[in-house]
C-alpha atoms as a PDB file:
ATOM      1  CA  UNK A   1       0.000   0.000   0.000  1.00  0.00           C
ATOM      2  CA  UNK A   2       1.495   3.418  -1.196  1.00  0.00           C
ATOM      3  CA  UNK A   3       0.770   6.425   1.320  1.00  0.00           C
ATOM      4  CA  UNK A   4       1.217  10.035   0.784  1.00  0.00           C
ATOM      5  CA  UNK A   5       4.385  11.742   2.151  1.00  0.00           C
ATOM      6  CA  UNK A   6       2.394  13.153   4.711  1.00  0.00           C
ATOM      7  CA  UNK A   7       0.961   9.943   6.025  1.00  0.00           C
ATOM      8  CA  UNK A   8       2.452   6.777   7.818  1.00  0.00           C
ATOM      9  CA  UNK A   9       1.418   3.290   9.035  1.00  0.00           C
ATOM     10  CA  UNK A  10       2.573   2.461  12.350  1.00  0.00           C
ATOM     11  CA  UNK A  11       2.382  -0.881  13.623  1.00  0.00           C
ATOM     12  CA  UNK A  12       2.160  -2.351  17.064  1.00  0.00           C
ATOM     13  CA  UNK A  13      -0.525  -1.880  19.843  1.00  0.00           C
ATOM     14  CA  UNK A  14      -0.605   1.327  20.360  1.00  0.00           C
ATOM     15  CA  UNK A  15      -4.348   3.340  20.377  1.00  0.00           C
ATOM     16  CA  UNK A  16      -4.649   6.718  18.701  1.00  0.00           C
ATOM     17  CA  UNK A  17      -5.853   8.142  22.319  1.00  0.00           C
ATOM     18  CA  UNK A  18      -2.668   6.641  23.979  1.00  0.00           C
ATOM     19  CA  UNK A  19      -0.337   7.964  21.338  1.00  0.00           C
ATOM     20  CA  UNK A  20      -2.171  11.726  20.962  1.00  0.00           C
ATOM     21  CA  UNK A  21      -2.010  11.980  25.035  1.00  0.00           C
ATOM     22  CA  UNK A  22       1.813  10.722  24.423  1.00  0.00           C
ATOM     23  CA  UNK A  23       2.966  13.565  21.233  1.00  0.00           C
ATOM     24  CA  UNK A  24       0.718  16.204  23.542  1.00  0.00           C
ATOM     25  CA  UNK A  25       2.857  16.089  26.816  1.00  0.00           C
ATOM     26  CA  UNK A  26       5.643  15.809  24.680  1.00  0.00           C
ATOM     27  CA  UNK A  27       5.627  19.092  22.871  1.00  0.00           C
ATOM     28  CA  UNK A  28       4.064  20.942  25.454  1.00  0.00           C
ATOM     29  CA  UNK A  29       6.475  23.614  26.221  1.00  0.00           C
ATOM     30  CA  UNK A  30       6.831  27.364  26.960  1.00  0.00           C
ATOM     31  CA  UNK A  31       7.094  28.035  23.055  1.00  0.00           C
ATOM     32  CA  UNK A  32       4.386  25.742  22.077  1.00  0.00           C
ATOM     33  CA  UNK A  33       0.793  25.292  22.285  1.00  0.00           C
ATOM     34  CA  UNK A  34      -0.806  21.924  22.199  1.00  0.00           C
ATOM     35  CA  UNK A  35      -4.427  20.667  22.001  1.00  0.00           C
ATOM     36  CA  UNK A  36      -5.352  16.973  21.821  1.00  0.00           C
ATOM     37  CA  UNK A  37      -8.844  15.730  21.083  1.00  0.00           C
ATOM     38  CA  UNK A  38     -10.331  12.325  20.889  1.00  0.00           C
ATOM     39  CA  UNK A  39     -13.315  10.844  19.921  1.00  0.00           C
ATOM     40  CA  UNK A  40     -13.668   6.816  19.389  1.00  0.00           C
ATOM     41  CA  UNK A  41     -11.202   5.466  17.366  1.00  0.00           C
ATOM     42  CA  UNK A  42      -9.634   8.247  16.014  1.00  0.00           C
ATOM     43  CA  UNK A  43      -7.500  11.580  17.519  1.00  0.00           C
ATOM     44  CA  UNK A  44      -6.448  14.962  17.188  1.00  0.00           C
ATOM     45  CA  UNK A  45      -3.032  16.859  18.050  1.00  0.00           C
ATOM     46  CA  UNK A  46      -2.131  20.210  17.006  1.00  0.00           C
ATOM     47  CA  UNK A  47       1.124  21.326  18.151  1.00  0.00           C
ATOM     48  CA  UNK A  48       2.011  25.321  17.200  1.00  0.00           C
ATOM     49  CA  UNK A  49       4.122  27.963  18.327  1.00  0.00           C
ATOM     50  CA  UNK A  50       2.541  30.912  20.045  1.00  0.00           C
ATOM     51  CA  UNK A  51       2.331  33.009  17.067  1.00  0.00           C
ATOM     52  CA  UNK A  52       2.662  30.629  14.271  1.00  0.00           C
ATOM     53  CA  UNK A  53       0.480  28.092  12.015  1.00  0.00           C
ATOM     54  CA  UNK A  54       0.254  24.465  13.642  1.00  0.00           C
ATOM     55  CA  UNK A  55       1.046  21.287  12.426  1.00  0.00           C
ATOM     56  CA  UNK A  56      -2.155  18.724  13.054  1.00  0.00           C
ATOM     57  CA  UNK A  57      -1.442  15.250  13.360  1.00  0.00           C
ATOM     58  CA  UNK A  58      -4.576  13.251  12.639  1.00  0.00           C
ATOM     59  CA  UNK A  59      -4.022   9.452  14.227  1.00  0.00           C
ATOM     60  CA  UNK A  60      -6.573   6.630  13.231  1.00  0.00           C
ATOM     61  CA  UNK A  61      -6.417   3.112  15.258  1.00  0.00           C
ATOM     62  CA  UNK A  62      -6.480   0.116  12.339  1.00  0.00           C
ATOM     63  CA  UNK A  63      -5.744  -3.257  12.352  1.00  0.00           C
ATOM     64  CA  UNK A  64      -2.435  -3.656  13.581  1.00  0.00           C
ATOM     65  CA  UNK A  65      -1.959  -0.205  14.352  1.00  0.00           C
ATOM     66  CA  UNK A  66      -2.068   3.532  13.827  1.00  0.00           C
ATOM     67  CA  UNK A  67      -2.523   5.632  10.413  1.00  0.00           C
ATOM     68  CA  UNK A  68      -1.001   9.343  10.935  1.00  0.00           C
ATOM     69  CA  UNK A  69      -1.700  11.911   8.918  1.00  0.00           C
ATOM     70  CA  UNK A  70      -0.003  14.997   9.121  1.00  0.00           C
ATOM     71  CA  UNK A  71      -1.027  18.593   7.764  1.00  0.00           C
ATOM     72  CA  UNK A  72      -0.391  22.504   8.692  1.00  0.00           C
ATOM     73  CA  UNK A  73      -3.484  24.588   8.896  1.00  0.00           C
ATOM     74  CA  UNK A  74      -5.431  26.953  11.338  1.00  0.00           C
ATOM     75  CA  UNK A  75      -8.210  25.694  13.128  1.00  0.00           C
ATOM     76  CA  UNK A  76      -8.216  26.029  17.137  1.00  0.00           C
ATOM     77  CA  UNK A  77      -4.968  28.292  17.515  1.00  0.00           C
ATOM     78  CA  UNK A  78      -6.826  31.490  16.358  1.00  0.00           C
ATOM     79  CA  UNK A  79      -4.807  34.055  14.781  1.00  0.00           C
ATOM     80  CA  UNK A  80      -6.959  36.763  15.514  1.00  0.00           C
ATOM     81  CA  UNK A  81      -6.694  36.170  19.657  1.00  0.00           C
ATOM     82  CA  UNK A  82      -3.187  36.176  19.486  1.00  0.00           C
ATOM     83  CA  UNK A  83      -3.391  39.637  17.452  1.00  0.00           C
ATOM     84  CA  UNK A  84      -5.544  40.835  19.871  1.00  0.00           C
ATOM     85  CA  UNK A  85      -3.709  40.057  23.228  1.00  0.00           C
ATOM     86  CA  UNK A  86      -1.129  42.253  21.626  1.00  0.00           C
ATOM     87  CA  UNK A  87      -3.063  45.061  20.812  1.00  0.00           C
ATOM     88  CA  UNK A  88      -4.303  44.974  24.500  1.00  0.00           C
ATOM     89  CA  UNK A  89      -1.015  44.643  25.857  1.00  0.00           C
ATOM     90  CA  UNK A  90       0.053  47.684  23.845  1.00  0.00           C
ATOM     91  CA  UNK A  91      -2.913  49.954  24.783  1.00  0.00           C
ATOM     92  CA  UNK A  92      -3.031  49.253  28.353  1.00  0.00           C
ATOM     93  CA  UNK A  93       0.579  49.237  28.881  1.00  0.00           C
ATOM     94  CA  UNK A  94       3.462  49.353  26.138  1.00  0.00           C
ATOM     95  CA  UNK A  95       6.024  48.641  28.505  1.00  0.00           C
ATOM     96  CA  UNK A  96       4.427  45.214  28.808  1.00  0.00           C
ATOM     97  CA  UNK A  97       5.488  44.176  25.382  1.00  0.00           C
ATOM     98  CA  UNK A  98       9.339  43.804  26.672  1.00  0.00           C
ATOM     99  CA  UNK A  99       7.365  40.822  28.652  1.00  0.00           C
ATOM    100  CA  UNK A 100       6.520  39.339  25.205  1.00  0.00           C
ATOM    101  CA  UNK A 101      10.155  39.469  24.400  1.00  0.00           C
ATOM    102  CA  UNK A 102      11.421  36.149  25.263  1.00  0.00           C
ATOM    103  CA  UNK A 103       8.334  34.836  23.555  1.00  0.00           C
ATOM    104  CA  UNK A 104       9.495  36.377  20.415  1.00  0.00           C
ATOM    105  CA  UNK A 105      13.222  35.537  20.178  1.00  0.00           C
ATOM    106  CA  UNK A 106      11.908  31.852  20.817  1.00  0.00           C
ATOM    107  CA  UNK A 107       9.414  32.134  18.188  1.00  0.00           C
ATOM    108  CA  UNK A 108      12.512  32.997  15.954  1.00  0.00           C
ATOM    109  CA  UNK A 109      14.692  30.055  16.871  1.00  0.00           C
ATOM    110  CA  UNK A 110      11.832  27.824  16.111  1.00  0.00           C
ATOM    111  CA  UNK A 111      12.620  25.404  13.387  1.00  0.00           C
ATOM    112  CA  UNK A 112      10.259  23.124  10.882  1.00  0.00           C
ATOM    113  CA  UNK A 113       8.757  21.021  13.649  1.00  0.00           C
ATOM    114  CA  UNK A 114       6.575  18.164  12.102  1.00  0.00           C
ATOM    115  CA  UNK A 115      10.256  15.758  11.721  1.00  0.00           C
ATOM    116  CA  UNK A 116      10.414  16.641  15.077  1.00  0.00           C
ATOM    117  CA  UNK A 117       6.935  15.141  15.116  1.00  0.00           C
ATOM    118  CA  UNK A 118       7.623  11.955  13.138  1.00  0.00           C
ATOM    119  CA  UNK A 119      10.720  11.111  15.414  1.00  0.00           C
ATOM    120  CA  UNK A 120       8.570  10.866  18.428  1.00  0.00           C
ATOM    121  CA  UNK A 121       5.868   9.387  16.980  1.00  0.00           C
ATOM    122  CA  UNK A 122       8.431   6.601  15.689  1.00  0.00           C
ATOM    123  CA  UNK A 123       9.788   6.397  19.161  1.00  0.00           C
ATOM    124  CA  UNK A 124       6.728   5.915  20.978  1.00  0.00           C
ATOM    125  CA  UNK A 125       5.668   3.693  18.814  1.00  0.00           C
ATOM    126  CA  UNK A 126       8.821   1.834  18.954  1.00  0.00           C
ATOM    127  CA  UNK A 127       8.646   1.702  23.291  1.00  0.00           C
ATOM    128  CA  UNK A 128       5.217   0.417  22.783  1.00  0.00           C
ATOM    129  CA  UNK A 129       5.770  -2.283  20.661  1.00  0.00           C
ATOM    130  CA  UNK A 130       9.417  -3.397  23.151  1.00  0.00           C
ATOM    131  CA  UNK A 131       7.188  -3.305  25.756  1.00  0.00           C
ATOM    132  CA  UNK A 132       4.705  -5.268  24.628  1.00  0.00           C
ATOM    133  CA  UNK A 133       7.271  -7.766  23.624  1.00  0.00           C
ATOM    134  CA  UNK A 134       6.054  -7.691  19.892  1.00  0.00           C
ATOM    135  CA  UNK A 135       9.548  -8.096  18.614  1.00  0.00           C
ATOM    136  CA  UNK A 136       8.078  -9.765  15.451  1.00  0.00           C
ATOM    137  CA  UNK A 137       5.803  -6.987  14.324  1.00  0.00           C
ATOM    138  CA  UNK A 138       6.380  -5.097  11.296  1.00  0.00           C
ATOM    139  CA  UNK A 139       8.901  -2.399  10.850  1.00  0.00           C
ATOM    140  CA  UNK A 140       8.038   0.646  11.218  1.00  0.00           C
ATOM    141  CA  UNK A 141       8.563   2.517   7.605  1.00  0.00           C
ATOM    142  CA  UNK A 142      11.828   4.043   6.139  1.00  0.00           C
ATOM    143  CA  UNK A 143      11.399   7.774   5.619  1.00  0.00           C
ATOM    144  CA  UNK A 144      13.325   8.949   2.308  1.00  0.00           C
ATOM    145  CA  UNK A 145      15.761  11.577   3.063  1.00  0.00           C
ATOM    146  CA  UNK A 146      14.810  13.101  -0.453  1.00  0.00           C
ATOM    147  CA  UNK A 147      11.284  13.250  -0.807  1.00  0.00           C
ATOM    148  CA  UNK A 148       9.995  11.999   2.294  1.00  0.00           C
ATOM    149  CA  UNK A 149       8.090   8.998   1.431  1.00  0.00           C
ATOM    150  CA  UNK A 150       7.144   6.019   3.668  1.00  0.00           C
ATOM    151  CA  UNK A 151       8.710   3.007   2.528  1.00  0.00           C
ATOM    152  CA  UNK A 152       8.654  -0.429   3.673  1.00  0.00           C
ATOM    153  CA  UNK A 153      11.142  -0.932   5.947  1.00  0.00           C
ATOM    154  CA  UNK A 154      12.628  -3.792   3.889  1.00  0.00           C
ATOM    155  CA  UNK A 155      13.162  -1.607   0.712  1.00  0.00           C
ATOM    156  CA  UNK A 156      16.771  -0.307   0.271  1.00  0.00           C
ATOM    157  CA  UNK A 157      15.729   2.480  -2.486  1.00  0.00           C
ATOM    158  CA  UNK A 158      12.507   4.953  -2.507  1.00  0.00           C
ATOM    159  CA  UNK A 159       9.891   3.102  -4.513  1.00  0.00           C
ATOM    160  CA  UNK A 160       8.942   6.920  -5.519  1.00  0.00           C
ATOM    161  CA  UNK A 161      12.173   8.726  -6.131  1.00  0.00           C
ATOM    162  CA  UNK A 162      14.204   6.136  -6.457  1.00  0.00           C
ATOM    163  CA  UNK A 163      16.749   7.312  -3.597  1.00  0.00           C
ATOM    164  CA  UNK A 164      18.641   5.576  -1.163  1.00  0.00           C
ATOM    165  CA  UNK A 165      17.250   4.489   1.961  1.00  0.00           C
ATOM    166  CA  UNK A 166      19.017   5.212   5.173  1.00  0.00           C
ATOM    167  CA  UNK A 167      20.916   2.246   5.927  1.00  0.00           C
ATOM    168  CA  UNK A 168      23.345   3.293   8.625  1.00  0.00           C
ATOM    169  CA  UNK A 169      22.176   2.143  11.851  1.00  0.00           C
ATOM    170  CA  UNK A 170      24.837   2.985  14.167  1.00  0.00           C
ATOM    171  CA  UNK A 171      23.436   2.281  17.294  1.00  0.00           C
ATOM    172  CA  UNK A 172      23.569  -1.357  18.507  1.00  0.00           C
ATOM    173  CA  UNK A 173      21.245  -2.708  21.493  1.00  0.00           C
ATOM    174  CA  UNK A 174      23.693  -4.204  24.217  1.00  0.00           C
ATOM    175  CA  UNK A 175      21.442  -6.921  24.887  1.00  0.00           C
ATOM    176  CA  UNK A 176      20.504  -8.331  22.094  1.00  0.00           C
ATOM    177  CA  UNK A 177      22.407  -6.646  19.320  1.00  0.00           C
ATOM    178  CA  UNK A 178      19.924  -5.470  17.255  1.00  0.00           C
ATOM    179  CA  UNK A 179      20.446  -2.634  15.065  1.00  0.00           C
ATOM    180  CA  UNK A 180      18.993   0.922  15.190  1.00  0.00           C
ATOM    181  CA  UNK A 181      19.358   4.255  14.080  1.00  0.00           C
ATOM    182  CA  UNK A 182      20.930   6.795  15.410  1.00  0.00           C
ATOM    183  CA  UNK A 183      17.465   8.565  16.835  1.00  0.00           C
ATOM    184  CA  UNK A 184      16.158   5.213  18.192  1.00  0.00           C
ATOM    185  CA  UNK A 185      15.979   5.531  22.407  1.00  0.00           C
ATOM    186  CA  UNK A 186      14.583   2.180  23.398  1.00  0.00           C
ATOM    187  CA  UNK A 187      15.737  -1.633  21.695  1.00  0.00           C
ATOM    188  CA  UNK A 188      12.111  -2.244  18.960  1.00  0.00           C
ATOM    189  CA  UNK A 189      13.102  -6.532  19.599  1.00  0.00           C
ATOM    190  CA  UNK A 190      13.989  -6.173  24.016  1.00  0.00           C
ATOM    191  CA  UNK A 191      13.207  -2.763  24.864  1.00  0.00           C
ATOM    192  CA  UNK A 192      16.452  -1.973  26.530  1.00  0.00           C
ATOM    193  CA  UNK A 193      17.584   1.817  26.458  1.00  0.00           C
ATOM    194  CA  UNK A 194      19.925   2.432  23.691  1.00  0.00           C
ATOM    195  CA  UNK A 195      20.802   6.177  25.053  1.00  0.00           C
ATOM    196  CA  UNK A 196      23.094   6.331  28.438  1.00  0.00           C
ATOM    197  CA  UNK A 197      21.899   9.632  30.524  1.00  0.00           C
END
């Protein structure tokens, strides 16, 4: 099954409720916003800056699984409140902008967060499925570096671009010596911690 770049099949028995609660204490910082809904079998995370446009992530439980979807628009962080908290910061006292200052230079150091997004979805995933013991579960997909398409995680070159694959796994579980890469935190066959600290 081919899935859009913004889309991915996770597998292992994790819920869509379980992994939205998961990405939304995650992200929530100072510097982001987060709002999680869920409803049945499917559920909704929007992670945003302050002052910027959100990335929703859009997780449906299937058979074996969860389906993530991933898109940027504007729905429940309203631009217009976040205008106007400024505008009544400024009129009742403009010396209470330099308060917003931190806020700001934050906003600025902000970078493109959704493969921040993908990494811990892959991770939590990943701790799921160790601790279930499902070491013989699927993969979870290989993300081209060139186009960002899921791949199967058996596939050595992009079935849509035709690049390479990430093949370097330097990280090696001391227990079991299974391979990783280099972002993994937890052992996908044991569940031992890969990361020291």
């Amino acid at each position: 099954m081919t899935l859009p770049a913004n889309q991915r099949m996770f597998h292992g028995g994790i819920r869509a409720a379980a992994l939205a609660d998961q990405l939304g204490a995650r992200f929530n910082d100072r510097q982001r916003r987060v709002k999680v809904q869920s409803q049945g079998d499917t559920a909704l995370v929007q992670i945003g800056s302050k002052h910027g446009t959100p990335v929703t992530v859009h997780i449906a439980d299937t058979d074996g699984g969860v389906l993530v979807t991933m898109s940027r628009d504007r729905n429940w962080l309203d631009k217009v409140a976040d205008s106007s908290e400024m505008m009544e910061r400024a009129a009742s006292s403009p010396l209470s902008l330099l308060a917003m200052i931190p806020d700001i230079v934050g906003e600025l150091n902000q970078e493109n967060i959704a493969p921040k997004i993908w990494d811990a979805i892959n991770d939590l995933c990943a701790l799921t499925r160790s601790l279930a013991g499902e070491s013989s579960a699927p993969g979870n997909p290989k993300v081209c570096e060139f186009c960002g398409t899921s791949n199967d995680p058996d596939l050595d070159i992009c079935f849509s671009c035709g690049g390479a694959l990430p093949v370097d796994l330097p990280r090696v579980c001391p227990k079991c010596s299974r391979k990783h890469t280099s972002d993994a935190l937890f052992c996908q066959a044991c569940g031992t911690r890969l990361v020291v600290g």
